[in-house]
PDB file of N, CA and C in Angstrom:
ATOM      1  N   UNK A   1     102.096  -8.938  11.606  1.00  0.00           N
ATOM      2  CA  UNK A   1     103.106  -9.686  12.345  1.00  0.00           C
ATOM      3  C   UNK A   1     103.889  -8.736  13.251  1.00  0.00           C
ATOM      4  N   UNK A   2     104.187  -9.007  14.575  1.00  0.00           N
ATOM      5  CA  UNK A   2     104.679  -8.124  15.119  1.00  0.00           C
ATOM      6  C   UNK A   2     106.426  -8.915  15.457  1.00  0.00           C
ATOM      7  N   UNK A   3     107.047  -7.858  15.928  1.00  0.00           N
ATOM      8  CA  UNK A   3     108.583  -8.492  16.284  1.00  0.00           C
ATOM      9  C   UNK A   3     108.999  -7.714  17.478  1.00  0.00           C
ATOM     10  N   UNK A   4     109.941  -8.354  18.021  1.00  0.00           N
ATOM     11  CA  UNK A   4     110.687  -7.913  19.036  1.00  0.00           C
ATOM     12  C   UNK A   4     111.963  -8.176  19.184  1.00  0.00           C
ATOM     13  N   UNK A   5     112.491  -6.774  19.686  1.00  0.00           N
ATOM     14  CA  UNK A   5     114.000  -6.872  19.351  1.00  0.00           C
ATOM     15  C   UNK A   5     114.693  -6.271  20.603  1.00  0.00           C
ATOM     16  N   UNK A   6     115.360  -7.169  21.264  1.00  0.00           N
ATOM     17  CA  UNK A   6     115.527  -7.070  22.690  1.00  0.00           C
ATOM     18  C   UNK A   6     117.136  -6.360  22.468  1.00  0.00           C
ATOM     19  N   UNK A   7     117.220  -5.617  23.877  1.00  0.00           N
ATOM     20  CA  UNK A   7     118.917  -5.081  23.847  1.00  0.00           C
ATOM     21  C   UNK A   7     119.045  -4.855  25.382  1.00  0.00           C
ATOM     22  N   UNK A   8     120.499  -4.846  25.550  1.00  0.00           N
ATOM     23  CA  UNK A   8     121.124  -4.569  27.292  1.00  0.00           C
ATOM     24  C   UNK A   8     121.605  -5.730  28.362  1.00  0.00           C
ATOM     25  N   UNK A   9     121.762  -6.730  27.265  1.00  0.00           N
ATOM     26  CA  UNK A   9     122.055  -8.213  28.434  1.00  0.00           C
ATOM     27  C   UNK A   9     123.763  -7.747  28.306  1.00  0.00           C
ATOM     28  N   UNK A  10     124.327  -8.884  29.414  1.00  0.00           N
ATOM     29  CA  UNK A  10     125.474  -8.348  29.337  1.00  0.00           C
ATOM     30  C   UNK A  10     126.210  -8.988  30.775  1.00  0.00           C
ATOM     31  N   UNK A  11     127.464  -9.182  31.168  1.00  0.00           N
ATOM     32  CA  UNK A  11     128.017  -9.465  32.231  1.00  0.00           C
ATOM     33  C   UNK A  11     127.919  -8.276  32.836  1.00  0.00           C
ATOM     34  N   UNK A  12     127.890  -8.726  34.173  1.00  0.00           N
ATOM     35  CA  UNK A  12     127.862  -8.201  35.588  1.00  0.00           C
ATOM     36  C   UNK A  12     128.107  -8.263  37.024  1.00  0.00           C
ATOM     37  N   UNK A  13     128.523  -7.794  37.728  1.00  0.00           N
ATOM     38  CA  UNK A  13     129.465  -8.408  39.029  1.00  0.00           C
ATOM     39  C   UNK A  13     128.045  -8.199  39.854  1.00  0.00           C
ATOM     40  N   UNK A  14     127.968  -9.512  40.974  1.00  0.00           N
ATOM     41  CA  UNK A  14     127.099  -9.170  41.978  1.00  0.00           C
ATOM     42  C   UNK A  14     126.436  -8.372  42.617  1.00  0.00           C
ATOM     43  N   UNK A  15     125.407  -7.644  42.989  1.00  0.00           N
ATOM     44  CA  UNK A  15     125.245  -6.112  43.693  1.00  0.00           C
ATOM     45  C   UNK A  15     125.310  -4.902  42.222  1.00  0.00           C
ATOM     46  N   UNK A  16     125.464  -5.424  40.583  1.00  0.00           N
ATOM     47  CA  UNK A  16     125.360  -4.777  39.865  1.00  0.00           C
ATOM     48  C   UNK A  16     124.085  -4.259  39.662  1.00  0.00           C
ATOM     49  N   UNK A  17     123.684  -3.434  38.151  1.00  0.00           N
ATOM     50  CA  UNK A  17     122.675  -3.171  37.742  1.00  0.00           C
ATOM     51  C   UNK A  17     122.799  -3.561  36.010  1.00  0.00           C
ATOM     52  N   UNK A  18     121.360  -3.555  35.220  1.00  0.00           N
ATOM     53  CA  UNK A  18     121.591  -3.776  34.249  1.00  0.00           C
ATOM     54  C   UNK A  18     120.410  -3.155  33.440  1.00  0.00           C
ATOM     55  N   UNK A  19     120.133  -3.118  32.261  1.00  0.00           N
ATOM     56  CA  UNK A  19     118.724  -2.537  31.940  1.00  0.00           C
ATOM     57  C   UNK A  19     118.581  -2.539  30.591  1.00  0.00           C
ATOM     58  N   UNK A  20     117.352  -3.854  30.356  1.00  0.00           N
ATOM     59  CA  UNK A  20     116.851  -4.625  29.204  1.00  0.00           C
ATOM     60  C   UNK A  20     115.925  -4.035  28.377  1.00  0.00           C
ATOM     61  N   UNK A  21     116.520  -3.972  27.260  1.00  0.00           N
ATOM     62  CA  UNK A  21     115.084  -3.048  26.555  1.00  0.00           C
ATOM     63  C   UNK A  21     114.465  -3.712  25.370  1.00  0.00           C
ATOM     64  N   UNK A  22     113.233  -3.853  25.096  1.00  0.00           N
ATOM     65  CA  UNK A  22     112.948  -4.436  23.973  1.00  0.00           C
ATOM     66  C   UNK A  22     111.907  -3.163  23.398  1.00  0.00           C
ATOM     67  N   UNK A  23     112.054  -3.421  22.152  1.00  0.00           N
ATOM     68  CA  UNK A  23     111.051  -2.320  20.826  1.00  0.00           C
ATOM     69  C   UNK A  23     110.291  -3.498  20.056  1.00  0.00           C
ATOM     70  N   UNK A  24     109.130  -3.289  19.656  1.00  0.00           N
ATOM     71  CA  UNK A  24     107.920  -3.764  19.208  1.00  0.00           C
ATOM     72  C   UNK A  24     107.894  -3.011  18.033  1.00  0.00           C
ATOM     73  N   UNK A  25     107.604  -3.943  16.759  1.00  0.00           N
ATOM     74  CA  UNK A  25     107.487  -3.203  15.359  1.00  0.00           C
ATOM     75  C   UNK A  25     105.954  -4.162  15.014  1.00  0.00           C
ATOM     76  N   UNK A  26     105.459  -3.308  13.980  1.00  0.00           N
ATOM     77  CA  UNK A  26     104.250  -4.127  13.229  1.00  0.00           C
ATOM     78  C   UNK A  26     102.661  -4.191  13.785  1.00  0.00           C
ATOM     79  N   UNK A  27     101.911  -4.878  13.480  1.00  0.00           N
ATOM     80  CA  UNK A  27     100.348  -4.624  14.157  1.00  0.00           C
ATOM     81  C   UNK A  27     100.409  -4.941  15.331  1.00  0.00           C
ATOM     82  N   UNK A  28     100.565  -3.803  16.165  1.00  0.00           N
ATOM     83  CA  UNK A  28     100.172  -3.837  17.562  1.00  0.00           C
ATOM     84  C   UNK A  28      99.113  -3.660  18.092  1.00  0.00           C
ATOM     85  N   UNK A  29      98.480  -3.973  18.871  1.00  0.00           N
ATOM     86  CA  UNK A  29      97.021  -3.842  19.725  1.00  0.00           C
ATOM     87  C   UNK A  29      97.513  -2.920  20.522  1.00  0.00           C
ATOM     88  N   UNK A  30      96.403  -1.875  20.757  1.00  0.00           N
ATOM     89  CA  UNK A  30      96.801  -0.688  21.694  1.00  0.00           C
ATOM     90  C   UNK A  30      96.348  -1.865  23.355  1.00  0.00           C
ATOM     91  N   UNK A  31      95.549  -2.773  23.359  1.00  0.00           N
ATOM     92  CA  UNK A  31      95.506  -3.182  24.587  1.00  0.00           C
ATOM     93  C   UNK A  31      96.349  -4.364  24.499  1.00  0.00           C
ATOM     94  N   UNK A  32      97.169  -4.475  25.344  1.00  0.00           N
ATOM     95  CA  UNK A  32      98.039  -5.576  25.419  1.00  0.00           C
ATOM     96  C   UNK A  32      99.014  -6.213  26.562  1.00  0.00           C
ATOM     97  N   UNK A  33      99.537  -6.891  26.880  1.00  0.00           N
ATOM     98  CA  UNK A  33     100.312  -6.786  28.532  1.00  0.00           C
ATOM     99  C   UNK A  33     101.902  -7.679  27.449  1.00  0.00           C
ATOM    100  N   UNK A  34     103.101  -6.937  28.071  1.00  0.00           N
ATOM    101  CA  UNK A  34     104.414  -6.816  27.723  1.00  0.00           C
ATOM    102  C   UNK A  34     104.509  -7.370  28.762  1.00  0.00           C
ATOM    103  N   UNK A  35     105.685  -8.082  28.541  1.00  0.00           N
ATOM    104  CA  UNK A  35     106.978  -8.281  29.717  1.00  0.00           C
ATOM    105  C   UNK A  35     107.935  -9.524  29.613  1.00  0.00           C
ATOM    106  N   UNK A  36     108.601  -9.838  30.583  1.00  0.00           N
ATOM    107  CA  UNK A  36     110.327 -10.129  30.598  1.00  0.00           C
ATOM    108  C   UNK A  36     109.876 -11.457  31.422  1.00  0.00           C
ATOM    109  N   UNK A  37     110.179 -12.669  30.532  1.00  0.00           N
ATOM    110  CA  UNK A  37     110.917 -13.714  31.051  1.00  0.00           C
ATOM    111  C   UNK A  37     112.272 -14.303  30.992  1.00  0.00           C
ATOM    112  N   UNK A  38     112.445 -15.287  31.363  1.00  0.00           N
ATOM    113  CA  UNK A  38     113.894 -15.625  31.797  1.00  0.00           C
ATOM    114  C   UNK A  38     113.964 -17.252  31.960  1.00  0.00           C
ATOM    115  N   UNK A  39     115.263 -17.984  31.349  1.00  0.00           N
ATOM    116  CA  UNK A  39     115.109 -19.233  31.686  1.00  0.00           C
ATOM    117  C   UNK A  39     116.820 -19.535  31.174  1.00  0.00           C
ATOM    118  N   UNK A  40     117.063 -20.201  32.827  1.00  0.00           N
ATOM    119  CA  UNK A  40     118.617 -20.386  32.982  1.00  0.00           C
ATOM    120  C   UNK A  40     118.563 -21.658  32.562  1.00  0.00           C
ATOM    121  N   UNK A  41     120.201 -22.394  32.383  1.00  0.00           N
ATOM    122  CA  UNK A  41     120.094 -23.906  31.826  1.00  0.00           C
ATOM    123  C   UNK A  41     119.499 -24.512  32.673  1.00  0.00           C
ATOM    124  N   UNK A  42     119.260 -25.732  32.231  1.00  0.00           N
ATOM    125  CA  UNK A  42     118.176 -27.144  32.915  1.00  0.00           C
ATOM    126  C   UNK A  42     117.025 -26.248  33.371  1.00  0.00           C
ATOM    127  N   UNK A  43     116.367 -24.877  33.390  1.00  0.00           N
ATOM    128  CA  UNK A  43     115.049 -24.665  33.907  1.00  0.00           C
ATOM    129  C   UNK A  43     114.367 -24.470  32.614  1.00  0.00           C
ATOM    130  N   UNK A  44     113.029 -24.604  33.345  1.00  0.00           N
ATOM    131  CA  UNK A  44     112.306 -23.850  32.555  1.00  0.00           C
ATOM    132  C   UNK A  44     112.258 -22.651  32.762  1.00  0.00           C
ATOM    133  N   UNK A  45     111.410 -21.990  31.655  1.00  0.00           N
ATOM    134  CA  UNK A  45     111.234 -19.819  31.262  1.00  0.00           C
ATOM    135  C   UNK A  45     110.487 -20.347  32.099  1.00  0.00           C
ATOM    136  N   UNK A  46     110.410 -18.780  32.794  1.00  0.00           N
ATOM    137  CA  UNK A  46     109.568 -18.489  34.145  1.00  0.00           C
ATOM    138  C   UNK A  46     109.393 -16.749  34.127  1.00  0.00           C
ATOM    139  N   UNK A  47     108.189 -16.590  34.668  1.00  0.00           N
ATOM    140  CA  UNK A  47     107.893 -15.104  34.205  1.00  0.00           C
ATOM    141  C   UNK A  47     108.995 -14.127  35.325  1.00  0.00           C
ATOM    142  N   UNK A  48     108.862 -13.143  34.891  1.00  0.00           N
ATOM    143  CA  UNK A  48     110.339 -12.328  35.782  1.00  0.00           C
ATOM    144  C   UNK A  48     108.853 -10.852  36.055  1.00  0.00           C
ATOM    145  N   UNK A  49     108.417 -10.386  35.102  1.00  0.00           N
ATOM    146  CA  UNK A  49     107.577  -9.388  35.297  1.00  0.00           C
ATOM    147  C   UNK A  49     106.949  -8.991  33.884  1.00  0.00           C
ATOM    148  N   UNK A  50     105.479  -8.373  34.236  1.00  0.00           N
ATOM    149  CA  UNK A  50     104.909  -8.080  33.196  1.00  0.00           C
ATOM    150  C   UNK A  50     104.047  -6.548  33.394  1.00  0.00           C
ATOM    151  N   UNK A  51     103.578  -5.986  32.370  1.00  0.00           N
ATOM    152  CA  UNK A  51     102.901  -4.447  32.530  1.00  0.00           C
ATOM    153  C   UNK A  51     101.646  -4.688  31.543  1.00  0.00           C
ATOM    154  N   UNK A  52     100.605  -4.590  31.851  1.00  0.00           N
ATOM    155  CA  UNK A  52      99.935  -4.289  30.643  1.00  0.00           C
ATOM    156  C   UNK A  52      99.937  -2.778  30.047  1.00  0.00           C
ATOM    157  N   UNK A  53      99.174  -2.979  29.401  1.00  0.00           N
ATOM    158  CA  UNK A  53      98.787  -1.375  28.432  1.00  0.00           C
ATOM    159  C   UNK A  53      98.427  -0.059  29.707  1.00  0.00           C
ATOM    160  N   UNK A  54      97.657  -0.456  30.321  1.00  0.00           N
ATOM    161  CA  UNK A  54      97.229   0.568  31.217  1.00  0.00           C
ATOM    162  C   UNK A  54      97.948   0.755  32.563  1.00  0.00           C
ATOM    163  N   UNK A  55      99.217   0.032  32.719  1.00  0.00           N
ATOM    164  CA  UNK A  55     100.261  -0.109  33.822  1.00  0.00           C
ATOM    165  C   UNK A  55     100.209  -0.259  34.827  1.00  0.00           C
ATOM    166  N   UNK A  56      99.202  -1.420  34.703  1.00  0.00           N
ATOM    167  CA  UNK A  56      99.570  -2.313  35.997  1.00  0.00           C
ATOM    168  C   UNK A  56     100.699  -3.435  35.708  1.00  0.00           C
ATOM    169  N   UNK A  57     101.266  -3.717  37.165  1.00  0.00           N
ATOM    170  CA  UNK A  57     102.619  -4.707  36.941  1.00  0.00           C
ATOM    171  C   UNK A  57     102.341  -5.880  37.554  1.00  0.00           C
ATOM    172  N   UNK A  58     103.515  -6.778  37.530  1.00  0.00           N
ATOM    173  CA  UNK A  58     103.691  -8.124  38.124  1.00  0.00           C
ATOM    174  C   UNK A  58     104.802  -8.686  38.350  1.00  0.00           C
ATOM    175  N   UNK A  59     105.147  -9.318  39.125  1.00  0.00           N
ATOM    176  CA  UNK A  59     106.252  -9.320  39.629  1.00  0.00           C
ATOM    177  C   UNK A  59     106.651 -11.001  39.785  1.00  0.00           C
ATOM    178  N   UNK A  60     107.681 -11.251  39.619  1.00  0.00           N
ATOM    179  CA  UNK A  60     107.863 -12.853  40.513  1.00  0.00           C
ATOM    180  C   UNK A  60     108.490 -12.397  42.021  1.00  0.00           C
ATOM    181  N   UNK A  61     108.113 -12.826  42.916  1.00  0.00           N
ATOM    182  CA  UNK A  61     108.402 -12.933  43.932  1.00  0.00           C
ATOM    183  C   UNK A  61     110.140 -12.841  44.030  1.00  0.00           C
ATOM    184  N   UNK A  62     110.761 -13.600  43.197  1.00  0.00           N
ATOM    185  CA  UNK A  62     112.013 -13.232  43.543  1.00  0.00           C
ATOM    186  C   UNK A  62     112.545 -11.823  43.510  1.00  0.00           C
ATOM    187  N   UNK A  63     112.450 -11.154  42.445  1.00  0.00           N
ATOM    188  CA  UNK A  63     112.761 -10.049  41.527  1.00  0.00           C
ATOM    189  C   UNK A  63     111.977  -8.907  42.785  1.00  0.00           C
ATOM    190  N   UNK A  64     111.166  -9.137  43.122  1.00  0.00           N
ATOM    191  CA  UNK A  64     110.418  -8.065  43.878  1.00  0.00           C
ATOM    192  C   UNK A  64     111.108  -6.810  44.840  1.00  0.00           C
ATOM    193  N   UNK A  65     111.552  -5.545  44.514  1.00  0.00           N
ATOM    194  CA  UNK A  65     111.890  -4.681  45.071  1.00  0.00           C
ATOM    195  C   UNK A  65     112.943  -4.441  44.401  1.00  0.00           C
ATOM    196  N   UNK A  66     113.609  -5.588  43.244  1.00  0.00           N
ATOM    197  CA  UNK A  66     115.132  -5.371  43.272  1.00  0.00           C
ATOM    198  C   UNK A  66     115.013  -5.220  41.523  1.00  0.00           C
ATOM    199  N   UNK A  67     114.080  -5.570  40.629  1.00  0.00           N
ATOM    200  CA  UNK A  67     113.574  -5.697  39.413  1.00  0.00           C
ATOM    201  C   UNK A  67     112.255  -4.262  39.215  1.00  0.00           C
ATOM    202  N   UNK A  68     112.404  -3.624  38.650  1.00  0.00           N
ATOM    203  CA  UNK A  68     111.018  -3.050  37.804  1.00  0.00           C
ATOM    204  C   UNK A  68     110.990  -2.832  36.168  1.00  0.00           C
ATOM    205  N   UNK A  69     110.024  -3.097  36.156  1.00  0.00           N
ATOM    206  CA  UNK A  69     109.045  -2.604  34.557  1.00  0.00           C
ATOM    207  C   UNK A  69     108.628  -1.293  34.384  1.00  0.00           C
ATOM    208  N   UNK A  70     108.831  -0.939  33.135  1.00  0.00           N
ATOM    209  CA  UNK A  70     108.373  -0.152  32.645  1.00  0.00           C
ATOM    210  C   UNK A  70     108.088  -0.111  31.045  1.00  0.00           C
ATOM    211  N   UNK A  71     106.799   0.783  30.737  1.00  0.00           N
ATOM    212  CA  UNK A  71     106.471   0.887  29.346  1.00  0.00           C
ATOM    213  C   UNK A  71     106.349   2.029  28.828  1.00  0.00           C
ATOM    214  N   UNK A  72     106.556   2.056  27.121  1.00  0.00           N
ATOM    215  CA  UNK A  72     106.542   3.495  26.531  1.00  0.00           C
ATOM    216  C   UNK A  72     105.198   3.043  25.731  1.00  0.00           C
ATOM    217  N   UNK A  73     104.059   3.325  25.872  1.00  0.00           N
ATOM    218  CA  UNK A  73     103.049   3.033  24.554  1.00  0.00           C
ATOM    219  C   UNK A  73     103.003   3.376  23.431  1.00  0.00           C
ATOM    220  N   UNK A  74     103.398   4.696  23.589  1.00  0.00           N
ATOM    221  CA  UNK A  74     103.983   5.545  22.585  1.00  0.00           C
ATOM    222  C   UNK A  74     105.104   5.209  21.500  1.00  0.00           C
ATOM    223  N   UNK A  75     105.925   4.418  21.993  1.00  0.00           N
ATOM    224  CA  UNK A  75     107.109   3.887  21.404  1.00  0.00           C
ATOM    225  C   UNK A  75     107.143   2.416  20.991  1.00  0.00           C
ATOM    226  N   UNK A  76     106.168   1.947  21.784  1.00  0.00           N
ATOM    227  CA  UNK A  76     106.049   0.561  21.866  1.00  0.00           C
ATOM    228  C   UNK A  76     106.969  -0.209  22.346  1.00  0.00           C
ATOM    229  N   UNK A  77     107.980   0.257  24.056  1.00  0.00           N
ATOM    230  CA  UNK A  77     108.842  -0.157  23.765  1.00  0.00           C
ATOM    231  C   UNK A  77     108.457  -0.739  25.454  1.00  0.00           C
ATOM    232  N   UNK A  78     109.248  -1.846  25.823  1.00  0.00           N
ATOM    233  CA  UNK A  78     109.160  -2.118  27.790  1.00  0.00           C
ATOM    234  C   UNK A  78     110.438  -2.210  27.908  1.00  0.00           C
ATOM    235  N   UNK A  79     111.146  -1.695  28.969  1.00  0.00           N
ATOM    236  CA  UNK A  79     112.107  -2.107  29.615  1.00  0.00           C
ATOM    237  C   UNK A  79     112.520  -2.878  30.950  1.00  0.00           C
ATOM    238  N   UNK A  80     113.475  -3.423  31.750  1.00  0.00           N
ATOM    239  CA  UNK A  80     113.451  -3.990  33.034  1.00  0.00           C
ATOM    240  C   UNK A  80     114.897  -3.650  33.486  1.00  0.00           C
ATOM    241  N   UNK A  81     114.529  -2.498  34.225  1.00  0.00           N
ATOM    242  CA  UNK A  81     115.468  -2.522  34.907  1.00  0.00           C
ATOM    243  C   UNK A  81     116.041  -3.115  36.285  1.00  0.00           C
ATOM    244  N   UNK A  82     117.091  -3.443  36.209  1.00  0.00           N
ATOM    245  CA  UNK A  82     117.608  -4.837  37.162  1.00  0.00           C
ATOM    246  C   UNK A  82     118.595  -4.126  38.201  1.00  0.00           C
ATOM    247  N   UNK A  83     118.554  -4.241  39.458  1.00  0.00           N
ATOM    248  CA  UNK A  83     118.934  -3.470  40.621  1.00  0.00           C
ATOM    249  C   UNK A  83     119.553  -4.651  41.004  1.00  0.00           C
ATOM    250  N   UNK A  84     120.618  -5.126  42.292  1.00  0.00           N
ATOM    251  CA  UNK A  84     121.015  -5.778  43.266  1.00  0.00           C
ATOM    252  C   UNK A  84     120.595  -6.868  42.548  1.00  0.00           C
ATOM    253  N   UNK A  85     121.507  -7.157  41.278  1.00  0.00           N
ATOM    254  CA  UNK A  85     121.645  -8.465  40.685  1.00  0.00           C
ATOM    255  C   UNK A  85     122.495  -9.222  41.550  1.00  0.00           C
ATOM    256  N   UNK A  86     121.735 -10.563  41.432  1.00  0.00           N
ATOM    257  CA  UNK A  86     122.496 -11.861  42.191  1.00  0.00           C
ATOM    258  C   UNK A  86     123.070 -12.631  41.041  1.00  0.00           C
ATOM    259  N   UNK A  87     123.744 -13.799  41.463  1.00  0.00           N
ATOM    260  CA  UNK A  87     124.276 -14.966  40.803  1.00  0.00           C
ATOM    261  C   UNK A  87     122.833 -15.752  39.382  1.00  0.00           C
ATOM    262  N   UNK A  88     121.813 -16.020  40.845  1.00  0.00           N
ATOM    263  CA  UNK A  88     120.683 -16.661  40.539  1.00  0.00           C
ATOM    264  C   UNK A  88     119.862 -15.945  39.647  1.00  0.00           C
ATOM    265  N   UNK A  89     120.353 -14.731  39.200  1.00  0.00           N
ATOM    266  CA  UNK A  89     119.622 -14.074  38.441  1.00  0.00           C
ATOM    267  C   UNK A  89     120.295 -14.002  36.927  1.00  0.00           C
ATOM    268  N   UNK A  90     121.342 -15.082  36.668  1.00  0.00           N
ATOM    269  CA  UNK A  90     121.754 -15.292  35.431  1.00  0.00           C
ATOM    270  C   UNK A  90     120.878 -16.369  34.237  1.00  0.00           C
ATOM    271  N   UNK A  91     120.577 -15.820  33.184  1.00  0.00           N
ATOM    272  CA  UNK A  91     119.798 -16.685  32.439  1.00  0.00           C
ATOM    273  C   UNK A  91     120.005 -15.658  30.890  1.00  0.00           C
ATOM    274  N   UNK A  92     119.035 -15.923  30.321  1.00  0.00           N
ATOM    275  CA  UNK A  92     118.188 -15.586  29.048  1.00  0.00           C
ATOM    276  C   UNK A  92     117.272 -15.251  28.901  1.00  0.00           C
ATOM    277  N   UNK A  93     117.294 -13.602  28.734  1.00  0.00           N
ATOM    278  CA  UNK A  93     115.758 -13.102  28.759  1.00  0.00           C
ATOM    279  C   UNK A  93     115.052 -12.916  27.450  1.00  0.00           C
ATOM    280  N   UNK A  94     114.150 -12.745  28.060  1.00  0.00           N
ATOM    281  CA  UNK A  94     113.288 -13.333  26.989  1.00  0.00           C
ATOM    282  C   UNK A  94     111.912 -11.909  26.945  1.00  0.00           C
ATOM    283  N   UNK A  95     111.995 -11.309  25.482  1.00  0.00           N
ATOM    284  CA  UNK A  95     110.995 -10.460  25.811  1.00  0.00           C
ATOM    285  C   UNK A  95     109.603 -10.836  25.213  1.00  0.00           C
ATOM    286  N   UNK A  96     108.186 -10.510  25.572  1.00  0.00           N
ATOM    287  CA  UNK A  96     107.066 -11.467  25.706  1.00  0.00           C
ATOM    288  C   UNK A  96     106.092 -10.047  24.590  1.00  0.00           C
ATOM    289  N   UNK A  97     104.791 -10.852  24.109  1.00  0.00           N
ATOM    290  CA  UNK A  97     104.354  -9.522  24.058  1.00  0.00           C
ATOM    291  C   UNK A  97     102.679 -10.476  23.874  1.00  0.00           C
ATOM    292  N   UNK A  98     101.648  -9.659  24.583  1.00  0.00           N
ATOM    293  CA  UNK A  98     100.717 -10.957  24.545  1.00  0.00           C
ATOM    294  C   UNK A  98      99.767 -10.000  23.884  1.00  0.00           C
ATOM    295  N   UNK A  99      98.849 -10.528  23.029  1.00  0.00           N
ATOM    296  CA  UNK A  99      97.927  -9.686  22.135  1.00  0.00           C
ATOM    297  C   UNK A  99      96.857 -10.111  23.047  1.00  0.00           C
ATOM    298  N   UNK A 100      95.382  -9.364  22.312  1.00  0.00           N
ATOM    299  CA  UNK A 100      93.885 -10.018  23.525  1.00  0.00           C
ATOM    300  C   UNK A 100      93.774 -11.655  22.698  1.00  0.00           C
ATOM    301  N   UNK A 101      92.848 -12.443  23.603  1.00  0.00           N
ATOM    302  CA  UNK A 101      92.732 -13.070  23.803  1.00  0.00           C
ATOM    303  C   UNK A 101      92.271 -13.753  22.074  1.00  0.00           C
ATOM    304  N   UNK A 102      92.438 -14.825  21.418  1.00  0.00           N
ATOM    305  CA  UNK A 102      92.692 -15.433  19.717  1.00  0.00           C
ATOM    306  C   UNK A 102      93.960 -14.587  18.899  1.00  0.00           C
ATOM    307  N   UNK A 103      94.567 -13.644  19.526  1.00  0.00           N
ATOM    308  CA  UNK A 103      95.308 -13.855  18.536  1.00  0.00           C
ATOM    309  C   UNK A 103      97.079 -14.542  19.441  1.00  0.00           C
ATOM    310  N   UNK A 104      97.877 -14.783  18.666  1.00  0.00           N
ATOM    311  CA  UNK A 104      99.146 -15.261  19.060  1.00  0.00           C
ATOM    312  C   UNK A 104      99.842 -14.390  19.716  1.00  0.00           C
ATOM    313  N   UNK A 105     101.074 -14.942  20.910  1.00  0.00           N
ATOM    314  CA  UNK A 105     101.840 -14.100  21.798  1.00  0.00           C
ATOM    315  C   UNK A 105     103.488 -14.313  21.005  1.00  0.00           C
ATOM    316  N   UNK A 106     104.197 -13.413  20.752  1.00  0.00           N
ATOM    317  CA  UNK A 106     105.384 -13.126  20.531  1.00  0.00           C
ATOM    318  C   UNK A 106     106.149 -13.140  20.988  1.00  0.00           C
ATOM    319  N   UNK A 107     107.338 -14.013  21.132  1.00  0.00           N
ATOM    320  CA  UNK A 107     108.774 -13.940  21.782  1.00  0.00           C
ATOM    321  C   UNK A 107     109.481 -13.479  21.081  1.00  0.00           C
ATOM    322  N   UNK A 108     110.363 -12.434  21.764  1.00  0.00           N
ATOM    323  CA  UNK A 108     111.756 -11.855  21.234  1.00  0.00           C
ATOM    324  C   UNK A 108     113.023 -12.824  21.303  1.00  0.00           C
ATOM    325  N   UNK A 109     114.263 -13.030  20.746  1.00  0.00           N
ATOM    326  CA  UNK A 109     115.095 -13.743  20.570  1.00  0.00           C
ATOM    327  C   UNK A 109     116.371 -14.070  21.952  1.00  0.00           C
ATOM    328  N   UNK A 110     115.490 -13.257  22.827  1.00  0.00           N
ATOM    329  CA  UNK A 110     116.218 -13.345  23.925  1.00  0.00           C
ATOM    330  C   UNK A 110     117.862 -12.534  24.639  1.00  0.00           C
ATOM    331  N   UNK A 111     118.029 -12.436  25.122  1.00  0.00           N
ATOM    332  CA  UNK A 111     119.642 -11.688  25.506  1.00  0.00           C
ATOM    333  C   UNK A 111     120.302 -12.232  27.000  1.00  0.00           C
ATOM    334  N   UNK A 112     121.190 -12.292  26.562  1.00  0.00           N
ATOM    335  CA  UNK A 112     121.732 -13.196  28.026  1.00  0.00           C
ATOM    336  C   UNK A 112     122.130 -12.243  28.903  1.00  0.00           C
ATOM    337  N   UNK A 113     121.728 -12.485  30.274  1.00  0.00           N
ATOM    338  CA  UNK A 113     122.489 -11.602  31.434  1.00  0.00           C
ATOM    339  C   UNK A 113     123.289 -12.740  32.581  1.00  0.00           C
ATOM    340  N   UNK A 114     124.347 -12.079  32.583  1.00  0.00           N
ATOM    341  CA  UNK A 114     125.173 -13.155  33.567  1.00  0.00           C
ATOM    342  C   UNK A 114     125.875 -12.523  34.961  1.00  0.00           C
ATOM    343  N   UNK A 115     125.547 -12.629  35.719  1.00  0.00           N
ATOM    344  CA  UNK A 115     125.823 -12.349  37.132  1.00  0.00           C
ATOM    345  C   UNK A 115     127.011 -13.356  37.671  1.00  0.00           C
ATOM    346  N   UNK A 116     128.337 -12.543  37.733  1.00  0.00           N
ATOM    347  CA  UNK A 116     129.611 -13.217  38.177  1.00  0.00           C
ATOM    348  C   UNK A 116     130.738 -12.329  38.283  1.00  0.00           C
ATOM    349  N   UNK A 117     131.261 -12.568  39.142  1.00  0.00           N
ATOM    350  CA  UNK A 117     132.436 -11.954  39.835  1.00  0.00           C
ATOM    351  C   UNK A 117     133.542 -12.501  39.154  1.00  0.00           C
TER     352      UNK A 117
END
């Protein structure tokens, strides 16, 4: 069983920064793709960015230039660091962790980030 235990949400004024970290405990697959969703009230979770094992990334279009990923394999850990936070970038993140293909994907318990002046 694996877990995830997310840290770094937090208020923040517009034009801030912020930086989300989640750690992975338990049977991990050395091949695997991590990453950070997000889902504000009335939406649905929507992917924000992801890395697999061998570090390639992904991006949502919004987040692009102003959001990056990163992973420790070693540690088992991803982080997202958040640049030129907006308003629209307030929600509940959500950290992801996807095993290969039959076995189950893991959500972390989430951490709120709130963008407001």
């Amino acid at each position: 069983q694996v877990q995830l235990v997310e840290s770094g949400g937090g208020l923040v004024q517009p034009g801030g920064s912020l930086r989300l970290s989640c750690a992975a405990s338990g049977r991990i697959f050395s091949i695997n793709v991590m990453g950070w969703y997000r889902q504000a009230p009335g939406n649905q979770r929507e992917l924000v960015a992801t890395i697999t094992s061998g570090g390639s990334t992904n991006y949502a279009d919004s987040v692009k230039g102003r959001f990056t990923i990163s992973r420790d394999n070693f540690k088992n850990t991803v982080d997202l660091q958040m640049n030129s936070l907006k308003p629209e970038d307030t929600a509940v993140y959500y950290c992801n962790y996807k095993p290969p293909s039959g076995y189950r994907q893991v959500w972390g318990q989430g951490t709120l980030v709130t963008v407001s002046s």
